[in-house]
C-alpha atoms as a PDB file:
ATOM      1  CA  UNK A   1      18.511  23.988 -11.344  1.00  0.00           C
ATOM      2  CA  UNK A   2      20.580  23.562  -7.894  1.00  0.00           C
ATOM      3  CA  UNK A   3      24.049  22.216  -7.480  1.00  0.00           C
ATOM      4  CA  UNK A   4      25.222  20.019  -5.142  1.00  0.00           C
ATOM      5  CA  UNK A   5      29.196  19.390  -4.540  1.00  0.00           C
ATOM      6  CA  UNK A   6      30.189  15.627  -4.107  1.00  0.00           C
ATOM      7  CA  UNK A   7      34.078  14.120  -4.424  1.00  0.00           C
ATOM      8  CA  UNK A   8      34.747  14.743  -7.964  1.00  0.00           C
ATOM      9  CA  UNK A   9      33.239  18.317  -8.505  1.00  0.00           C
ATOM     10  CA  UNK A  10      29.495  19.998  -8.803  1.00  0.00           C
ATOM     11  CA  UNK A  11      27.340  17.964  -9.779  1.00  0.00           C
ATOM     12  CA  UNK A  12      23.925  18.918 -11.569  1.00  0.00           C
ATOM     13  CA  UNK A  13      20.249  18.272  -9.607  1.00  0.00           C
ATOM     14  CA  UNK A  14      17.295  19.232  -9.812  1.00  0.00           C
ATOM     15  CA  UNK A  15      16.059  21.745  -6.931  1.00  0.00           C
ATOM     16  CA  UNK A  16      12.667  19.645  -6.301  1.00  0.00           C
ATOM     17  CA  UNK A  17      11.543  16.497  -7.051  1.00  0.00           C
ATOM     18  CA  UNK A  18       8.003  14.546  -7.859  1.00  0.00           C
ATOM     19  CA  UNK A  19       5.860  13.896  -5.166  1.00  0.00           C
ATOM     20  CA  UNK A  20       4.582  10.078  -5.088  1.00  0.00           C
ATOM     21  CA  UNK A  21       1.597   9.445  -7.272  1.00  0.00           C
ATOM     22  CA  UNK A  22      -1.296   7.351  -6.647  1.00  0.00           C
ATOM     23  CA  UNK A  23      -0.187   5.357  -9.464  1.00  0.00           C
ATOM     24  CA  UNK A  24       3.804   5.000  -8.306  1.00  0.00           C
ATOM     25  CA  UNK A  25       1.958   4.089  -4.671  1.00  0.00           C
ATOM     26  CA  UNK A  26      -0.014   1.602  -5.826  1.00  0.00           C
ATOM     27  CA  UNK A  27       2.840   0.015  -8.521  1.00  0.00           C
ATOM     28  CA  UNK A  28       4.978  -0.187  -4.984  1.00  0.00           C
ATOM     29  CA  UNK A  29       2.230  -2.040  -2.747  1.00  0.00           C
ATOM     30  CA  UNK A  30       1.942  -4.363  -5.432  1.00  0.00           C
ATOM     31  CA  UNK A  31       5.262  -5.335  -5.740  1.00  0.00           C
ATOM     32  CA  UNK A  32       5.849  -5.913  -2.176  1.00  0.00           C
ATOM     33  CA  UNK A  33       2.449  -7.754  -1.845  1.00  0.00           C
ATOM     34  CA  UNK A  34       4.021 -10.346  -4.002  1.00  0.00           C
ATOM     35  CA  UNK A  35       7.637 -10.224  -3.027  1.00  0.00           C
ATOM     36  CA  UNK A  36       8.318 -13.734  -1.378  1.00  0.00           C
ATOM     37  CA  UNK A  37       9.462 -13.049   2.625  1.00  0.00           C
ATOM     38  CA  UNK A  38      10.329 -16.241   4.373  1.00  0.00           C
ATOM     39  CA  UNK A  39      10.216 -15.471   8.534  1.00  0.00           C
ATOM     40  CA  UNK A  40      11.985 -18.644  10.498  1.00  0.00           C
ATOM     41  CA  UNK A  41       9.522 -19.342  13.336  1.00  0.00           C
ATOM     42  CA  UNK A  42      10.070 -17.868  16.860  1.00  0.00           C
ATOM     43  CA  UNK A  43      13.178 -15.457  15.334  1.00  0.00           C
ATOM     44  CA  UNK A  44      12.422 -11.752  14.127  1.00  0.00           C
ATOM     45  CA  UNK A  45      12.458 -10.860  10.525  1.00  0.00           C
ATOM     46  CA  UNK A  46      15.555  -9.023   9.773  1.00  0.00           C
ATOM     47  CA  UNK A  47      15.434  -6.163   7.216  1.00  0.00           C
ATOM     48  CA  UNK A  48      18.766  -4.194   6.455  1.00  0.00           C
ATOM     49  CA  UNK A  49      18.299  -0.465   6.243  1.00  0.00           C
ATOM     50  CA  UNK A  50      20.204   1.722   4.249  1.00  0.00           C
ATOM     51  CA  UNK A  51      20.999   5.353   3.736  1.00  0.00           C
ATOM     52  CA  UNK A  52      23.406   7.600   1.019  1.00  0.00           C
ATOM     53  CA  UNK A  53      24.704   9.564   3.837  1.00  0.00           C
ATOM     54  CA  UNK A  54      26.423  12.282   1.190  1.00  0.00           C
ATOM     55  CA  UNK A  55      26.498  15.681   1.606  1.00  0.00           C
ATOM     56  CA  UNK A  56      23.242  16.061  -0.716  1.00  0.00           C
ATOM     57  CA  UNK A  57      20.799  14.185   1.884  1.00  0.00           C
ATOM     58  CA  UNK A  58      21.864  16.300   4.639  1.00  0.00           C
ATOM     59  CA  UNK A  59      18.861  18.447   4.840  1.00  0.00           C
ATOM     60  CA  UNK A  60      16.533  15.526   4.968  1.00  0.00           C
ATOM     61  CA  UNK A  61      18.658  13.302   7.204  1.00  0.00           C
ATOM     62  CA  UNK A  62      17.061  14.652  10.300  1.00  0.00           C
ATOM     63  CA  UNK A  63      13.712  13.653   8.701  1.00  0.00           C
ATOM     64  CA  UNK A  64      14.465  10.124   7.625  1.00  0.00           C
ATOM     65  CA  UNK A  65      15.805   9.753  11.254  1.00  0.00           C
ATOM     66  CA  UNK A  66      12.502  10.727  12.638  1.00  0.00           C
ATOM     67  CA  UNK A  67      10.634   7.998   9.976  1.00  0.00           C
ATOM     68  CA  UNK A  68      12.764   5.195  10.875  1.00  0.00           C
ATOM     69  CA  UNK A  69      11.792   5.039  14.440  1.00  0.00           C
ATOM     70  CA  UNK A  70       7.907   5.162  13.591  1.00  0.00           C
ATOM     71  CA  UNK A  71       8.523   2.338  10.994  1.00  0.00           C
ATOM     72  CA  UNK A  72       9.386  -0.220  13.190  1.00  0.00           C
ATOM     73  CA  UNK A  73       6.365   0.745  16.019  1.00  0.00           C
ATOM     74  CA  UNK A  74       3.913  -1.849  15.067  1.00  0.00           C
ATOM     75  CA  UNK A  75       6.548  -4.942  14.927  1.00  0.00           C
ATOM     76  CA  UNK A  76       7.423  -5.685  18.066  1.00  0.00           C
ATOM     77  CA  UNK A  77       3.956  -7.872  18.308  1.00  0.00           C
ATOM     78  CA  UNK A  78       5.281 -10.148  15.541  1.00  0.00           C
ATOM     79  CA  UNK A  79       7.722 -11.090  17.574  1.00  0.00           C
ATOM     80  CA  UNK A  80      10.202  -7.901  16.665  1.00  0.00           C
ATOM     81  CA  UNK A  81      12.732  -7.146  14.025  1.00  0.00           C
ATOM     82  CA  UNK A  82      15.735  -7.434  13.464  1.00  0.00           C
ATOM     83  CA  UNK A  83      17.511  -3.707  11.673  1.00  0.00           C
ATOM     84  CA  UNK A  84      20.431  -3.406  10.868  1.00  0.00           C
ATOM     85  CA  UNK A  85      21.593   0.775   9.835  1.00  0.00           C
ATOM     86  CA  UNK A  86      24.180   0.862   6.351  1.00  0.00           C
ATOM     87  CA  UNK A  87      25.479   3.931   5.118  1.00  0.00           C
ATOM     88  CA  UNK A  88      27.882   4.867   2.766  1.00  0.00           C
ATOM     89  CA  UNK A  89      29.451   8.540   2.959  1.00  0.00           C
ATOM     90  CA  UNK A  90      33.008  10.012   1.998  1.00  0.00           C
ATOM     91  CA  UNK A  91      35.953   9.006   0.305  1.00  0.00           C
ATOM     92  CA  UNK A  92      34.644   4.995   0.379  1.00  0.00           C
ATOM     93  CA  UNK A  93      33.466   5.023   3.511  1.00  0.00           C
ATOM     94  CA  UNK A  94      30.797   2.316   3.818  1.00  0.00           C
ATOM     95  CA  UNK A  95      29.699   1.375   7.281  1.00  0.00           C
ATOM     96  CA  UNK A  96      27.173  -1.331   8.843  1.00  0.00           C
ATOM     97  CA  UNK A  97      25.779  -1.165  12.381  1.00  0.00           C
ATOM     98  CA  UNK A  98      25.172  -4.572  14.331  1.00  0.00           C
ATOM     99  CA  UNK A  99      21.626  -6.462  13.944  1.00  0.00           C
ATOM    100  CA  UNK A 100      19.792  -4.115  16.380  1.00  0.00           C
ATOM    101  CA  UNK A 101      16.135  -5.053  17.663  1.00  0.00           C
ATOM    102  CA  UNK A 102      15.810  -2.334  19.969  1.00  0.00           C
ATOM    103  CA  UNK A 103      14.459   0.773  18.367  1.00  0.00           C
ATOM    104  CA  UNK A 104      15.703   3.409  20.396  1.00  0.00           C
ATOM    105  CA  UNK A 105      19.986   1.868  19.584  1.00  0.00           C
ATOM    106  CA  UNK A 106      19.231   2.270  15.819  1.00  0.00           C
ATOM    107  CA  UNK A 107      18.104   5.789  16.437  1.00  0.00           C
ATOM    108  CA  UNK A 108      21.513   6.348  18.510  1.00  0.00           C
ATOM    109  CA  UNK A 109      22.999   5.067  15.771  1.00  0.00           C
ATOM    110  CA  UNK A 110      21.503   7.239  12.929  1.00  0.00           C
ATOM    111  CA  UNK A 111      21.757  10.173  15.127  1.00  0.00           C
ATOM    112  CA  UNK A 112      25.129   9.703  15.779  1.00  0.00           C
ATOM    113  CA  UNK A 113      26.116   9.838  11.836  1.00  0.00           C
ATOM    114  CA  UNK A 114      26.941  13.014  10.155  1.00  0.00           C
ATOM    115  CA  UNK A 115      26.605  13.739   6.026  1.00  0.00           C
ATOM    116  CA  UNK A 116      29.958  13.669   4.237  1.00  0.00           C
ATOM    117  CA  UNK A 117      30.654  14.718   0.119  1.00  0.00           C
ATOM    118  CA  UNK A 118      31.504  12.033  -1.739  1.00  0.00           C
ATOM    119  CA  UNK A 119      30.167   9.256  -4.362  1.00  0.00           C
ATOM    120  CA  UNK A 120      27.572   7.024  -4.420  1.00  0.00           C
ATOM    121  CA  UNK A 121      28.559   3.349  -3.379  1.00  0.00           C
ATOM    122  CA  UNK A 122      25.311   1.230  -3.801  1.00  0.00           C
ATOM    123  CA  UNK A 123      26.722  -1.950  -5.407  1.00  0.00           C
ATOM    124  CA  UNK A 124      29.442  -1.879  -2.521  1.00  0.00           C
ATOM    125  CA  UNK A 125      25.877  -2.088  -0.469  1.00  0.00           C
ATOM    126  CA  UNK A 126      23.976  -4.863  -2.763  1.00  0.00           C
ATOM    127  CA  UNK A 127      27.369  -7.015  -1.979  1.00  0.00           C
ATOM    128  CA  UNK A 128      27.332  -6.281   1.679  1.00  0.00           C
ATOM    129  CA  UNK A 129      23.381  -7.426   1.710  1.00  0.00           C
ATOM    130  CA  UNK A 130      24.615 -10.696  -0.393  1.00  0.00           C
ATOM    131  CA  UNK A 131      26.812 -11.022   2.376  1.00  0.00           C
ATOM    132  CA  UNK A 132      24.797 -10.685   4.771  1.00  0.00           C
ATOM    133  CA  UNK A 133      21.721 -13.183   3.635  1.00  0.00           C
ATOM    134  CA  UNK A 134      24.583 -15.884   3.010  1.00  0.00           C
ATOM    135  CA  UNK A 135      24.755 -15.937   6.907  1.00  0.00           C
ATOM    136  CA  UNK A 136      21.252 -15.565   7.755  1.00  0.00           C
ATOM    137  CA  UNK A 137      18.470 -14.583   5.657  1.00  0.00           C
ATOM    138  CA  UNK A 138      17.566 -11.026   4.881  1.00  0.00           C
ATOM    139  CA  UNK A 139      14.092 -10.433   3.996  1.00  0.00           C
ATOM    140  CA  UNK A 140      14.282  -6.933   2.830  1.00  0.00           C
ATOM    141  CA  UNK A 141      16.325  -3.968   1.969  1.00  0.00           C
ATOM    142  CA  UNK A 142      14.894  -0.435   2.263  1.00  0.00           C
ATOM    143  CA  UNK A 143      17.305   2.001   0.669  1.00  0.00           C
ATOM    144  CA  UNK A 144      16.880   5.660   0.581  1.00  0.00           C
ATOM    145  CA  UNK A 145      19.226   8.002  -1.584  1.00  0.00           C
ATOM    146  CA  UNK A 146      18.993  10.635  -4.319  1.00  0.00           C
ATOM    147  CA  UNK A 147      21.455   9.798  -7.001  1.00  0.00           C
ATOM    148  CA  UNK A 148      23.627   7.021  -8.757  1.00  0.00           C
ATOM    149  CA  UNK A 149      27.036   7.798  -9.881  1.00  0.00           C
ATOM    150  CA  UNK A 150      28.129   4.161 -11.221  1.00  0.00           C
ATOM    151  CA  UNK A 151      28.648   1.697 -13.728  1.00  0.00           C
ATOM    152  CA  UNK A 152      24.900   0.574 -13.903  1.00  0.00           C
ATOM    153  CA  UNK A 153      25.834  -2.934 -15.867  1.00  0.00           C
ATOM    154  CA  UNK A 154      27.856  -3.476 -12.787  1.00  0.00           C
ATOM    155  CA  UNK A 155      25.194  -2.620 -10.603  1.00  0.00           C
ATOM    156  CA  UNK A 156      22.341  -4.395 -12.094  1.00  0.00           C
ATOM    157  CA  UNK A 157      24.331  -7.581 -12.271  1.00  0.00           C
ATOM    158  CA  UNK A 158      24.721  -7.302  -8.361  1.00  0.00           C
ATOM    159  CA  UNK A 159      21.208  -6.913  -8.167  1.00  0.00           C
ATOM    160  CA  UNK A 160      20.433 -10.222 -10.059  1.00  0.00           C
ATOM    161  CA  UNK A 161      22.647 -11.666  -7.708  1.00  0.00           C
ATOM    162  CA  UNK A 162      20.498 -10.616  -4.484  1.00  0.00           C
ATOM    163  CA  UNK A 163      17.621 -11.129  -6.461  1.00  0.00           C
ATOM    164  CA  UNK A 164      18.237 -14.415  -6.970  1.00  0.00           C
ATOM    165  CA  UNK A 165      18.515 -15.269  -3.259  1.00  0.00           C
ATOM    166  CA  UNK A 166      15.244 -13.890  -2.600  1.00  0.00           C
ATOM    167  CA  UNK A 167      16.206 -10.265  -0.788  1.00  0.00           C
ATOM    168  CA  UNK A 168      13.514  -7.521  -2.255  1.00  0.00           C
ATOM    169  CA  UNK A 169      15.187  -4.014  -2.564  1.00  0.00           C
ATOM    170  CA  UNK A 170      12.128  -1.268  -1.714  1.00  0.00           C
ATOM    171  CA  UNK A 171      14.264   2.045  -2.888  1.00  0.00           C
ATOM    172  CA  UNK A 172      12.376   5.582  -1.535  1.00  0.00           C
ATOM    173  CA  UNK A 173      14.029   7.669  -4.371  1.00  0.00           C
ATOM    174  CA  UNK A 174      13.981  11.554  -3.182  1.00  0.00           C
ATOM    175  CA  UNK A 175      14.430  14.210  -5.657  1.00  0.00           C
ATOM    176  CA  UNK A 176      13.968  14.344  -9.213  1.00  0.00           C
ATOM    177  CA  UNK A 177      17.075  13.028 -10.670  1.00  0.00           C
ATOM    178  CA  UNK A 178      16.383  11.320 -13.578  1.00  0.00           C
ATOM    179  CA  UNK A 179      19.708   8.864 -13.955  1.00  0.00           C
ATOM    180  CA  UNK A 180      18.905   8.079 -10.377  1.00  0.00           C
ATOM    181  CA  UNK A 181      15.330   7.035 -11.227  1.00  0.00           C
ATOM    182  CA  UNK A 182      15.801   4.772 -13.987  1.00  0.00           C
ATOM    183  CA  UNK A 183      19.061   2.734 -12.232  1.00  0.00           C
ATOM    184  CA  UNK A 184      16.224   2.763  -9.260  1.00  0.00           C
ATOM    185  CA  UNK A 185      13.963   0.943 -10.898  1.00  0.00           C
ATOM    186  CA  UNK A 186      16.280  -1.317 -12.405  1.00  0.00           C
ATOM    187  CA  UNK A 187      17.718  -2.231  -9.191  1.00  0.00           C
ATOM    188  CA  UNK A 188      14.226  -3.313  -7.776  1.00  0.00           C
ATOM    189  CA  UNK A 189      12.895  -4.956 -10.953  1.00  0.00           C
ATOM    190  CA  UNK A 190      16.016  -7.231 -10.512  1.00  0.00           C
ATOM    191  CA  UNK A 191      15.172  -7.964  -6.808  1.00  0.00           C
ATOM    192  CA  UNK A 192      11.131  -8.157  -7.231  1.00  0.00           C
ATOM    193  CA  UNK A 193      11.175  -5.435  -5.330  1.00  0.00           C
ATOM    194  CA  UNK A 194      10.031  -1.362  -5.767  1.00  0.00           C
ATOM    195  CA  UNK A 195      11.181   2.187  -6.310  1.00  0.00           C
ATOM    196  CA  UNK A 196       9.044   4.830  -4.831  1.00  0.00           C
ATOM    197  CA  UNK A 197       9.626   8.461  -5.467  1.00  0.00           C
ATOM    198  CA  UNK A 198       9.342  10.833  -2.438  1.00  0.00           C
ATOM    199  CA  UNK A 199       9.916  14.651  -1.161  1.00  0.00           C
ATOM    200  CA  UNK A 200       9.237  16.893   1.724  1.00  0.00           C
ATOM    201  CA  UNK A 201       5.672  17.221   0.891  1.00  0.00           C
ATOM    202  CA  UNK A 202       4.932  13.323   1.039  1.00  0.00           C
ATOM    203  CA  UNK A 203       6.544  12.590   4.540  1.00  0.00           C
ATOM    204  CA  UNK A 204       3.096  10.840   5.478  1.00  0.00           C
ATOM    205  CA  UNK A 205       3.239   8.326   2.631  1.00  0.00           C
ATOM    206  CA  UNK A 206       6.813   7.161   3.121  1.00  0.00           C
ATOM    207  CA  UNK A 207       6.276   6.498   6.373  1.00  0.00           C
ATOM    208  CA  UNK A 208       2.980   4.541   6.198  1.00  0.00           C
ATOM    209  CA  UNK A 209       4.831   2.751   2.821  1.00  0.00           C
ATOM    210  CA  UNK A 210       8.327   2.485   5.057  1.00  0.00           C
ATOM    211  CA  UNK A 211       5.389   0.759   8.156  1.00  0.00           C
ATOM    212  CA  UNK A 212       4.116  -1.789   5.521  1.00  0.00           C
ATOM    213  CA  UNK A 213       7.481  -2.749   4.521  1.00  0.00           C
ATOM    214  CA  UNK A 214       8.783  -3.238   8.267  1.00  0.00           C
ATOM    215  CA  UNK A 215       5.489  -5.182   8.990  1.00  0.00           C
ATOM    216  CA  UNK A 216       6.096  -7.500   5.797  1.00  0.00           C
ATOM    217  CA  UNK A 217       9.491  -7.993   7.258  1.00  0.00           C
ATOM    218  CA  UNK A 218       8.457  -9.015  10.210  1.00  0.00           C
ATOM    219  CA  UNK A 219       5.500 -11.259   9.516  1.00  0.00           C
ATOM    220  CA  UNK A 220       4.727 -11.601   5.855  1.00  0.00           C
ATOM    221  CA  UNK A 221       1.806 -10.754   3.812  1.00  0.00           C
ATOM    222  CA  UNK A 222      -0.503 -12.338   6.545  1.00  0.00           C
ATOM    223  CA  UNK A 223       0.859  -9.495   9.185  1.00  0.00           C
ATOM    224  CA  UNK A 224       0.271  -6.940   6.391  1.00  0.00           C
ATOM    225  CA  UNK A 225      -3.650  -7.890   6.673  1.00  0.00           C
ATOM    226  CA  UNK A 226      -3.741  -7.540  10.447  1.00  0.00           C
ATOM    227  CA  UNK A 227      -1.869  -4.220  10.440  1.00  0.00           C
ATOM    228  CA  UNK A 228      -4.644  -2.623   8.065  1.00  0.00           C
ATOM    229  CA  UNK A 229      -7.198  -3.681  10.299  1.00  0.00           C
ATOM    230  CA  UNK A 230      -5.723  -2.058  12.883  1.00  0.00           C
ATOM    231  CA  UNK A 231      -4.568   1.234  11.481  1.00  0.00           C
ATOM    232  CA  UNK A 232      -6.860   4.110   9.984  1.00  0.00           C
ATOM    233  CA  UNK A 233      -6.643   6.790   7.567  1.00  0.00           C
ATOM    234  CA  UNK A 234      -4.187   6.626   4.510  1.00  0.00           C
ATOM    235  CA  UNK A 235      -1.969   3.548   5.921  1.00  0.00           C
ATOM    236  CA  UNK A 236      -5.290   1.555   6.157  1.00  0.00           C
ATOM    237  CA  UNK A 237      -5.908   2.496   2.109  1.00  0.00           C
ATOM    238  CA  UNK A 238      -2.470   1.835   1.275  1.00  0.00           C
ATOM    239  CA  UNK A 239      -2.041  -1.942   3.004  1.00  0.00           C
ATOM    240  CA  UNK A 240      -5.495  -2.988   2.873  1.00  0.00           C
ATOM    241  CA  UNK A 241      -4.235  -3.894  -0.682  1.00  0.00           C
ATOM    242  CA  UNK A 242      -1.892  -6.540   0.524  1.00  0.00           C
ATOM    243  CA  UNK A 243      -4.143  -8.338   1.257  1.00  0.00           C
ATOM    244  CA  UNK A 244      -6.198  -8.581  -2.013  1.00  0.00           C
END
């Protein structure tokens, strides 16, 4: 058992954490097969990215920078996407980056953020995406982070909230923290969307599963089809089920 120091004091975490497993893989394609993403013709999809920039995700941060700017690769024929980078870091520091459809700003963006102790602030995020889809619809939000330090009743009722207006939360959940997990899963069972469980050793999968997502954003489950016939390898046997 590692320790991590956050605002507030050391914290307990496990040192590793589970590598996805065919079964959490396929439980995650599922659930965005069916999630219901609504792209206004002739405008790009626009899916809000989001990041626990704490002082425990520093030594991945570099990595997840890296992933983002493959995700969005294969988007720009569906007529692009709209990103927009949130990250929450600090003593309540929550920040959102403008709706960005050029690849190489978000990555400016991400690169230009640093890791800072302090608590988890995810339903400060869930309102910020309610926000958000009240001016324009969002049709997904991709959150990564390790841990959950909140009121989960508070949480989860957020989540209904953004469920209800139809904005999926796909959470990539690294390390093995258990409370983390289960207010995870909570958080995209509310949304219809999916928790996936990732490491260091399953960089490949999150970024073929962090591809599908973008593509879905982008173009819907028919775009999910064309991408698999286009791609090879394990992204080809992970959205090829989309379109079942």
């Amino acid at each position: 058992m590692t320790t991590r120091k956050k605002s507030g004091g050391i914290v307990n975490k496990p040192a590793a954490g589970p590598v996805s497993s065919q079964s959490d893989i396929d439980a995650f394609v599922r659930r965005v097969r069916t999630a219901p993403a609504a792209v206004p013709a002739g405008r790009p999809g626009r899916l809000l990215f989001a990041m626990d920039a704490t002082a425990s995700r520093e030594p991945s941060w570099d990595r997840a920078c890296q992933l983002q700017g493959e995700m969005f690769s294969e988007t720009d024929t569906l007529g692009g996407l709209a990103v927009q980078l949130a990250y929450y870091r600090g003593f309540g520091e929550f920040k959102a980056s403008a709706w960005l459809t050029d690849t190489k700003k978000l990555l400016r963006e991400m690169t230009g953020v640093f890791c800072l102790g302090g608590q988890t602030q995810i339903d400060r995020l869930l309102g910020h995406a309610i926000a958000e889809t009240g001016k324009e619809r969002v049709q997904a939000l991709v959150f990564v982070g390790d841990a959950f330090e909140e009121d989960i009743d508070v949480v989860c009722h957020r989540a209904g909230e953004l469920g209800v207006l139809g904005v999926p939360v796909f959470i990539f959940h690294e390390g093995g923290d258990p409370v983390a997990r289960r207010a995870f899963e909570q958080i995209a069972r509310l949304t219809k969307g999916a928790c996936c469980p990732f490491d260091g050793n399953s960089a490949q999968q999150l970024r073929d599963l962090l591809g599908a997502v973008a593509v879905y954003a982008a173009g819907g489950r028919k775009a999910l089809q064309d991408f698999s016939s286009r791609r090879g390898g394990a992204a080809l046997q992970l959205t090829h089920r989309f379109g079942k």
